[in-house]
PDB file of N, CA and C in Angstrom:
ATOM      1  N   UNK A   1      75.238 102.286 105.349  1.00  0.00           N
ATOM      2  CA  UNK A   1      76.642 102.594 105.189  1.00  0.00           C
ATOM      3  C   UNK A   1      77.328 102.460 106.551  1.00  0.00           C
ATOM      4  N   UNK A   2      78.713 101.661 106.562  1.00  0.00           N
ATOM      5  CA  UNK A   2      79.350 101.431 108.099  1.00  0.00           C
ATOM      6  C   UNK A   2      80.170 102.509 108.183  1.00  0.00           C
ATOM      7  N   UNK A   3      79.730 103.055 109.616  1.00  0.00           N
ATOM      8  CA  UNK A   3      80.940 104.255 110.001  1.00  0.00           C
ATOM      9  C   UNK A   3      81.865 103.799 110.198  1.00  0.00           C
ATOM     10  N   UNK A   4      82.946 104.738 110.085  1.00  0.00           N
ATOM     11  CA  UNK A   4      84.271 104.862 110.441  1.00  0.00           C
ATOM     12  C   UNK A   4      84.280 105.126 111.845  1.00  0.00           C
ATOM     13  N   UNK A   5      85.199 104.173 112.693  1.00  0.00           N
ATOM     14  CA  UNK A   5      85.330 104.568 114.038  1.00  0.00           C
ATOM     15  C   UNK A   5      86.273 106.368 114.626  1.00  0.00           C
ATOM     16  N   UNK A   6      85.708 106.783 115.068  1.00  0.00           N
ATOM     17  CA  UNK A   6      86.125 107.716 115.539  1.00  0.00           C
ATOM     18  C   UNK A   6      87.538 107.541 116.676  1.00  0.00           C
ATOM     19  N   UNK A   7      88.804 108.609 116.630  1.00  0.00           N
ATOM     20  CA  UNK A   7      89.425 108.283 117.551  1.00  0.00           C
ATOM     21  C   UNK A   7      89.832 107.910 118.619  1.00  0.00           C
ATOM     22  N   UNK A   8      88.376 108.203 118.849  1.00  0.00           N
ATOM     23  CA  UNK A   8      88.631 107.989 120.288  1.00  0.00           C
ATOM     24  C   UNK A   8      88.242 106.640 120.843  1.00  0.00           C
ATOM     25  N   UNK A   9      87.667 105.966 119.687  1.00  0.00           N
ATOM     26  CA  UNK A   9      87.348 104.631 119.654  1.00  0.00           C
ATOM     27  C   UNK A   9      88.125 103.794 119.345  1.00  0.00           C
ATOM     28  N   UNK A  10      89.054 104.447 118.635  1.00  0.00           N
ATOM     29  CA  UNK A  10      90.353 103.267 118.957  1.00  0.00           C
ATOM     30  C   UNK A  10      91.415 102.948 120.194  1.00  0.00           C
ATOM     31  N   UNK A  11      92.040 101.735 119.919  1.00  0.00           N
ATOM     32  CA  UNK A  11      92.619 100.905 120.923  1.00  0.00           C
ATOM     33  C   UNK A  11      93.422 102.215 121.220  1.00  0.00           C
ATOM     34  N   UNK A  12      94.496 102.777 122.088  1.00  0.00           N
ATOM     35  CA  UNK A  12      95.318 103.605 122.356  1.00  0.00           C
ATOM     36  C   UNK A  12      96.403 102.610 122.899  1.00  0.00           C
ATOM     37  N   UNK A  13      97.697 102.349 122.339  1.00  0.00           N
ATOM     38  CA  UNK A  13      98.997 101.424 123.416  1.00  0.00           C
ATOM     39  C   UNK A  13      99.457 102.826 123.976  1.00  0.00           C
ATOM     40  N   UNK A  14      99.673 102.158 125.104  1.00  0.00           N
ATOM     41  CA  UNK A  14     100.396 102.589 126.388  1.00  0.00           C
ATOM     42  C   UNK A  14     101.515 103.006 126.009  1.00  0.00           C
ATOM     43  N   UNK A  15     102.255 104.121 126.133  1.00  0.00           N
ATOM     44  CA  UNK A  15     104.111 104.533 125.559  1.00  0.00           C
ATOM     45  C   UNK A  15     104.449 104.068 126.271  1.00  0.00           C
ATOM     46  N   UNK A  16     104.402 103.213 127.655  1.00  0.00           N
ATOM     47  CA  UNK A  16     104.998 102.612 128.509  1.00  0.00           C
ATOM     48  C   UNK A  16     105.212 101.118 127.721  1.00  0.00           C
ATOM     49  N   UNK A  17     104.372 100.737 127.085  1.00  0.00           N
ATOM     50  CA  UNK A  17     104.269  99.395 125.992  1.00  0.00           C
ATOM     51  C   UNK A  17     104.944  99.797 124.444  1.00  0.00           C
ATOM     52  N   UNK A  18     104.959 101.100 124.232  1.00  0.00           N
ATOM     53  CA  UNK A  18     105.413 100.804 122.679  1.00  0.00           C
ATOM     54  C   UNK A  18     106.902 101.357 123.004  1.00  0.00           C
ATOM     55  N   UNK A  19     107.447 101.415 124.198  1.00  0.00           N
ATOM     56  CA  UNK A  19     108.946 102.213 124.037  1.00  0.00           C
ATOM     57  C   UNK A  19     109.425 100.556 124.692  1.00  0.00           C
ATOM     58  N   UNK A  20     108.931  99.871 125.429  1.00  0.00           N
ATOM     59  CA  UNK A  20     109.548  98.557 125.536  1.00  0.00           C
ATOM     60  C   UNK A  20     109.727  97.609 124.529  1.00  0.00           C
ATOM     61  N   UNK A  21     108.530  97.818 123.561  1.00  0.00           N
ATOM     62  CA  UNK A  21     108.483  96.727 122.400  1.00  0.00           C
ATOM     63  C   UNK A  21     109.447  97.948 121.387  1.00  0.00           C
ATOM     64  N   UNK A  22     109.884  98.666 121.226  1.00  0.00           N
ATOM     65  CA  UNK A  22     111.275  99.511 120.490  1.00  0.00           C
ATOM     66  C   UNK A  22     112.405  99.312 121.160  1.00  0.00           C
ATOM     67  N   UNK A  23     112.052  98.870 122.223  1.00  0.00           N
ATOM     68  CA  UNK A  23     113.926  98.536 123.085  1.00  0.00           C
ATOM     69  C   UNK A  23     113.949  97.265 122.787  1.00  0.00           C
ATOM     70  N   UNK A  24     112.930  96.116 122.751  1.00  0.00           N
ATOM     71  CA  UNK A  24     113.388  95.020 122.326  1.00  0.00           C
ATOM     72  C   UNK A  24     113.570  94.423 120.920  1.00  0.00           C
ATOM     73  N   UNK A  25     112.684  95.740 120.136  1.00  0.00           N
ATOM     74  CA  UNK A  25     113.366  95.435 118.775  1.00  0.00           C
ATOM     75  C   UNK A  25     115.135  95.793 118.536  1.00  0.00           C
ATOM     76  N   UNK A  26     115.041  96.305 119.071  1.00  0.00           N
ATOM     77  CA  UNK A  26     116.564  97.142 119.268  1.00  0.00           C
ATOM     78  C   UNK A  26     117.346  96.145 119.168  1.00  0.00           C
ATOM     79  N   UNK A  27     117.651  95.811 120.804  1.00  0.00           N
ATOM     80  CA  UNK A  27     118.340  94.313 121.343  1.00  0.00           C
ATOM     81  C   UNK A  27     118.201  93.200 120.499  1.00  0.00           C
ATOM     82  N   UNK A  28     116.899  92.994 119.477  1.00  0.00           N
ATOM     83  CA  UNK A  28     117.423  92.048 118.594  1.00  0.00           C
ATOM     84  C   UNK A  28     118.186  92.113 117.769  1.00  0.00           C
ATOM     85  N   UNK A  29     117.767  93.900 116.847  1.00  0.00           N
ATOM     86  CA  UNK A  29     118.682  93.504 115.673  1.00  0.00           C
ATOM     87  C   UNK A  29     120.272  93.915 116.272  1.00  0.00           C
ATOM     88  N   UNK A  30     120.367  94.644 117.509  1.00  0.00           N
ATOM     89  CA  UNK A  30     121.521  94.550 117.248  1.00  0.00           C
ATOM     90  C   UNK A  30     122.542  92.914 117.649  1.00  0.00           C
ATOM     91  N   UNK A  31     121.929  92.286 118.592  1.00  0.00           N
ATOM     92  CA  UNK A  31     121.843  90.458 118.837  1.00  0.00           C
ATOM     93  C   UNK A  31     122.242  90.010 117.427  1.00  0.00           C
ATOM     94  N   UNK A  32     121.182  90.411 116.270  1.00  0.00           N
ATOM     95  CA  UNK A  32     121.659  89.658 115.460  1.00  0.00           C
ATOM     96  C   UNK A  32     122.928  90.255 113.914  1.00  0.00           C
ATOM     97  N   UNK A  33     123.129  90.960 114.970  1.00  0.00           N
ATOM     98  CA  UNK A  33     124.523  91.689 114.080  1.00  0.00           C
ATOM     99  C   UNK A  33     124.469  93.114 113.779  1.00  0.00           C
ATOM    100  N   UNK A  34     123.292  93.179 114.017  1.00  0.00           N
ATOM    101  CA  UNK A  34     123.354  95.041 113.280  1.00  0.00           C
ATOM    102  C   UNK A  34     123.976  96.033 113.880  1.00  0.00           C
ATOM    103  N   UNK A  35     124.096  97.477 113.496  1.00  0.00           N
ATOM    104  CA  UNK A  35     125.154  98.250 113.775  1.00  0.00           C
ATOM    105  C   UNK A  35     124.238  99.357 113.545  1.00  0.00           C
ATOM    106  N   UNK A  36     124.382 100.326 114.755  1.00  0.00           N
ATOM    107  CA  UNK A  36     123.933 101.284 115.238  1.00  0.00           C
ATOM    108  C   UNK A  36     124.449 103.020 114.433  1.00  0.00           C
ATOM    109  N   UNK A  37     124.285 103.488 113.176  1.00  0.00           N
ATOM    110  CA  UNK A  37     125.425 104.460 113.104  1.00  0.00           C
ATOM    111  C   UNK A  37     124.580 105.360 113.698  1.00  0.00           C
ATOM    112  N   UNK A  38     125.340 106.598 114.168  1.00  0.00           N
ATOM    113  CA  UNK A  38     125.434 108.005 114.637  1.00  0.00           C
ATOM    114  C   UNK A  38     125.588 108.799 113.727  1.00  0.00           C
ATOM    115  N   UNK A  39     124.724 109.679 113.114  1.00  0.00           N
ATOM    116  CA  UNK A  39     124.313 110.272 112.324  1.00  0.00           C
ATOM    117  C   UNK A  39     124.397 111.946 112.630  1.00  0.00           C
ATOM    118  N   UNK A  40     125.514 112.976 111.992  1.00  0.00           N
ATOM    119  CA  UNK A  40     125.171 114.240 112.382  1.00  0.00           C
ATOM    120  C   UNK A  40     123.983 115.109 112.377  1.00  0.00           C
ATOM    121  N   UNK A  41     124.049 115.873 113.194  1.00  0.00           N
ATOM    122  CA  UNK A  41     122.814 116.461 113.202  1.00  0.00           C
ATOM    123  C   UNK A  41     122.846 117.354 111.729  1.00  0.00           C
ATOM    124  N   UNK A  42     121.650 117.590 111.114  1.00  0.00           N
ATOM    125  CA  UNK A  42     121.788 118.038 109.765  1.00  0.00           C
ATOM    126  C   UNK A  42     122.460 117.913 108.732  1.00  0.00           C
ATOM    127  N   UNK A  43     122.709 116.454 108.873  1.00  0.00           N
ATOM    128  CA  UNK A  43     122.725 115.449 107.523  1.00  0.00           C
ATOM    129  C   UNK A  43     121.820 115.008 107.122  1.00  0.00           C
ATOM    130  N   UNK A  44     121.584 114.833 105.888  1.00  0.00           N
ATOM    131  CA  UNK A  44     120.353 114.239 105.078  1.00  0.00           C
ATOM    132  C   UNK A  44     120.726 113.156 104.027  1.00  0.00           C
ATOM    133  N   UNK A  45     119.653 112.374 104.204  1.00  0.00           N
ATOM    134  CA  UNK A  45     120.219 111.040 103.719  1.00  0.00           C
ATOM    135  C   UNK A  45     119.551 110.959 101.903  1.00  0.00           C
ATOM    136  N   UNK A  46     119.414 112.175 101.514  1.00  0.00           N
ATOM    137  CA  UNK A  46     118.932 112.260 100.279  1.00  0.00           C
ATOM    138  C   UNK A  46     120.191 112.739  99.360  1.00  0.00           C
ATOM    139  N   UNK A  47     120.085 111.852  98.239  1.00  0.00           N
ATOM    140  CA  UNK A  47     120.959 112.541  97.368  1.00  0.00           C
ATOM    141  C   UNK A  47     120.451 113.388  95.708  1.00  0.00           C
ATOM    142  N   UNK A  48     121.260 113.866  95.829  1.00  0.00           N
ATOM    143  CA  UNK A  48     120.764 114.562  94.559  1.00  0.00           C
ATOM    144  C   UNK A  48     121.203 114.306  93.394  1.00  0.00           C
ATOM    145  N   UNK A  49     121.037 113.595  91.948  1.00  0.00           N
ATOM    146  CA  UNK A  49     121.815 113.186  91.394  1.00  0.00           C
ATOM    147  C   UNK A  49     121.770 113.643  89.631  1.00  0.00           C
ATOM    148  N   UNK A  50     119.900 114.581  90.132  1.00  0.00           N
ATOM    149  CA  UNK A  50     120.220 115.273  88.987  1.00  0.00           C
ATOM    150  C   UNK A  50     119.597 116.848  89.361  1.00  0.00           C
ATOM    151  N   UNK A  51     120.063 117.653  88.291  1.00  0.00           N
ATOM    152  CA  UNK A  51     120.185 119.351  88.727  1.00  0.00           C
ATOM    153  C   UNK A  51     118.144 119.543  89.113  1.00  0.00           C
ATOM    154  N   UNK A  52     118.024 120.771  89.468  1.00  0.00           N
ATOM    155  CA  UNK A  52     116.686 121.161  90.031  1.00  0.00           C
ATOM    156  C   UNK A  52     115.943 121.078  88.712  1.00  0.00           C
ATOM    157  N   UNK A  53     114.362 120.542  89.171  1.00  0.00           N
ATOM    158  CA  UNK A  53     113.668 119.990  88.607  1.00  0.00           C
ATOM    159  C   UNK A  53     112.791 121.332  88.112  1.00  0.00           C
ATOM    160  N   UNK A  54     112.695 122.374  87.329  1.00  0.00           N
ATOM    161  CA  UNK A  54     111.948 123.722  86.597  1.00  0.00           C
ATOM    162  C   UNK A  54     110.655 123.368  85.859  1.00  0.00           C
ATOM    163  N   UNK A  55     109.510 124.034  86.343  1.00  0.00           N
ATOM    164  CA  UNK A  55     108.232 123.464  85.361  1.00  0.00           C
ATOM    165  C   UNK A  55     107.817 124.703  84.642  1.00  0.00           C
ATOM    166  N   UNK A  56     108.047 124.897  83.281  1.00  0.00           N
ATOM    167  CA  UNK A  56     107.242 126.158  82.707  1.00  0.00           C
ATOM    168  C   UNK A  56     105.897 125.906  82.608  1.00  0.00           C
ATOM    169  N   UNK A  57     105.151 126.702  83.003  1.00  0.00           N
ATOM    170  CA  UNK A  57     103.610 126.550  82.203  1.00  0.00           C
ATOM    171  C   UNK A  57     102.946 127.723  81.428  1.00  0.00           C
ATOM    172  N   UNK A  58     102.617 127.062  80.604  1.00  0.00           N
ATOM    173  CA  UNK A  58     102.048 127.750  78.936  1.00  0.00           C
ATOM    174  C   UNK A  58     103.137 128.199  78.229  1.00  0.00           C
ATOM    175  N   UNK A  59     104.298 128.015  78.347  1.00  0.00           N
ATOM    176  CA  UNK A  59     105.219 128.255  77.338  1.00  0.00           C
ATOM    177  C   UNK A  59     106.172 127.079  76.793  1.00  0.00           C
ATOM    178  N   UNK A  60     106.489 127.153  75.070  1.00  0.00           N
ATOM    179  CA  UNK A  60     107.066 125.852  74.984  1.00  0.00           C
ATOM    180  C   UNK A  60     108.736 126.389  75.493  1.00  0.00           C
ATOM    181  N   UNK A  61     109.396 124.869  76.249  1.00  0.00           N
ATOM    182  CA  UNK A  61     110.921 124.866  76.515  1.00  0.00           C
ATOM    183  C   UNK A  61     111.531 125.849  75.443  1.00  0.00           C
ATOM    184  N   UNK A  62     112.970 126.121  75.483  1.00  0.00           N
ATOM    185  CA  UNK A  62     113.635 127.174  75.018  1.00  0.00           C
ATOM    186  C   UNK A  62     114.522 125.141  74.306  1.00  0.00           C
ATOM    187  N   UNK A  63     114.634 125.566  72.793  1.00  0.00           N
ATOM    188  CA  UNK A  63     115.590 124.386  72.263  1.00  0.00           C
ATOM    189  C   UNK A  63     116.738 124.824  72.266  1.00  0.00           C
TER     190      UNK A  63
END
């Protein structure tokens, strides 16, 4: 049976390498048109569209 590598056996990138390759994703999309919104703090991007979801158990629904 093949082990699973342990963590510490994996590759680790550098945050010095993954915050450059996130700034240059950045600079592209915004290059290729995209738009940055600013988002309040404690807004949530979920909507709710139907009432709270109630689970009875062992009893039948009320008709």
């Amino acid at each position: 049976m093949a082990k699973k590598p342990s963590s510490s056996n994996r590759k680790q990138t550098a945050p010095l390498e993954t915050s450059k390759s996130i700034e240059e994703q950045v600079k592209a999309f915004l290059a290729g048109g995209g738009e940055i919104e600013q988002v309040p703090k404690g807004v949530s991007g979920q909507t709710h569209s139907s009432g709270p979801k109630h689970i009875t158990l062992g009893k039948k629904p009320r008709a």
